[in-house]
Protein backbone atom coordinates (compact mmCIF):
# COMPACT_ATOMS: atom_id res chain seq x y z
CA UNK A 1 33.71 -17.22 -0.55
CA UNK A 2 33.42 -15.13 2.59
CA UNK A 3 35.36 -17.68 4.69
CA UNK A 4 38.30 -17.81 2.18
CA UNK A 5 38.57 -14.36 1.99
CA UNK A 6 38.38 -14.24 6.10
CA UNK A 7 41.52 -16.46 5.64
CA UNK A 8 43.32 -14.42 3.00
CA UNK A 9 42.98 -11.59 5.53
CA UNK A 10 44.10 -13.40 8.59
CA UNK A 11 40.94 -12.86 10.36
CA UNK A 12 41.62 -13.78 13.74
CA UNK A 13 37.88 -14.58 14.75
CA UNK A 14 34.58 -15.04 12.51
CA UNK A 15 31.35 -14.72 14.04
CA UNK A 16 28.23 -15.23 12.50
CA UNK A 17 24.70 -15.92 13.53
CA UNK A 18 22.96 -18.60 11.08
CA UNK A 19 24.22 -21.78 9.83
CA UNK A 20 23.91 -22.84 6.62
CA UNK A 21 23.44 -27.21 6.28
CA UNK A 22 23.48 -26.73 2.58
CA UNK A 23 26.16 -24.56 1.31
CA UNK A 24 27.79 -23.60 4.76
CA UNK A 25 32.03 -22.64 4.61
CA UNK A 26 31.96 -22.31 8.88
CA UNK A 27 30.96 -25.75 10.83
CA UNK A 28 29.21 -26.96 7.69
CA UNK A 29 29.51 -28.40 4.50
CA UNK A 30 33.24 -27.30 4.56
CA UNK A 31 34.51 -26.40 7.35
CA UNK A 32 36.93 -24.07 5.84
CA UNK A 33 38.96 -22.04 8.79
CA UNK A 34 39.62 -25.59 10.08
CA UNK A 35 40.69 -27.60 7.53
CA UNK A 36 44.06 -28.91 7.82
CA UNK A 37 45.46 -27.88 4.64
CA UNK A 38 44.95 -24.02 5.37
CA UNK A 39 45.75 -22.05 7.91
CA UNK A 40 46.25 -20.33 9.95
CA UNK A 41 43.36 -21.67 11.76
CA UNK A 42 41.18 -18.60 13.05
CA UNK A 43 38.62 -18.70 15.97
CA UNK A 44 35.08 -19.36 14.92
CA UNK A 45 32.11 -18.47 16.87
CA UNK A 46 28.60 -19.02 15.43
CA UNK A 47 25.15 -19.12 16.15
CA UNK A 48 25.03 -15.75 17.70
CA UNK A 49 21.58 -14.52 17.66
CA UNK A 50 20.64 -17.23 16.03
CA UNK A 51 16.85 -17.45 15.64
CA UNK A 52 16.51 -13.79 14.96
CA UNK A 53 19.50 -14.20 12.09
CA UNK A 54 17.27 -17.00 10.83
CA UNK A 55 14.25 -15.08 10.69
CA UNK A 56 15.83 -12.31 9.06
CA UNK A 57 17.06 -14.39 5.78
CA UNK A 58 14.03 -16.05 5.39
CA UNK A 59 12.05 -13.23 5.16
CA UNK A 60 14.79 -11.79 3.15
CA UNK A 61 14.46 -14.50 0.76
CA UNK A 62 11.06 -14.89 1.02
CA UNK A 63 10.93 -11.43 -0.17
CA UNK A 64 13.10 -12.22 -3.37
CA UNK A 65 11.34 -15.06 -4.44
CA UNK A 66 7.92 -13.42 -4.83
């Protein structure tokens, strides 16, 4: 959802610090920004901070669940 809306708005860059295996839209699952059939193609940058952006959705999560 985020990445097609980054899209819609002709985002010229996404950066973002945790990947998502599972239900990822950037470098993932579905690599949205560079899939053929849409564009324009925007930069994509990820992993920044990565272990701290990690560590702060799984607490945040762990924090929902209980």
């Amino acid at each position: 959802m985020c990445a097609g809306a980054a899209l819609q708005a002709h985002v010229g860059r996404i950066v973002f610090g945790a990947w998502d295996a599972k239900l990822g839209a950037c470098g993932s699952v579905w690599d949205i920004p560079r899939d053929p059939h849409i564009g324009p193609h925007p930069e994509v940058v990820g992993g920044v901070e990565e272990e701290a952006c990690m560590a702060l959705l799984r607490d945040f999560f762990r924090t929902r669940r209980r």
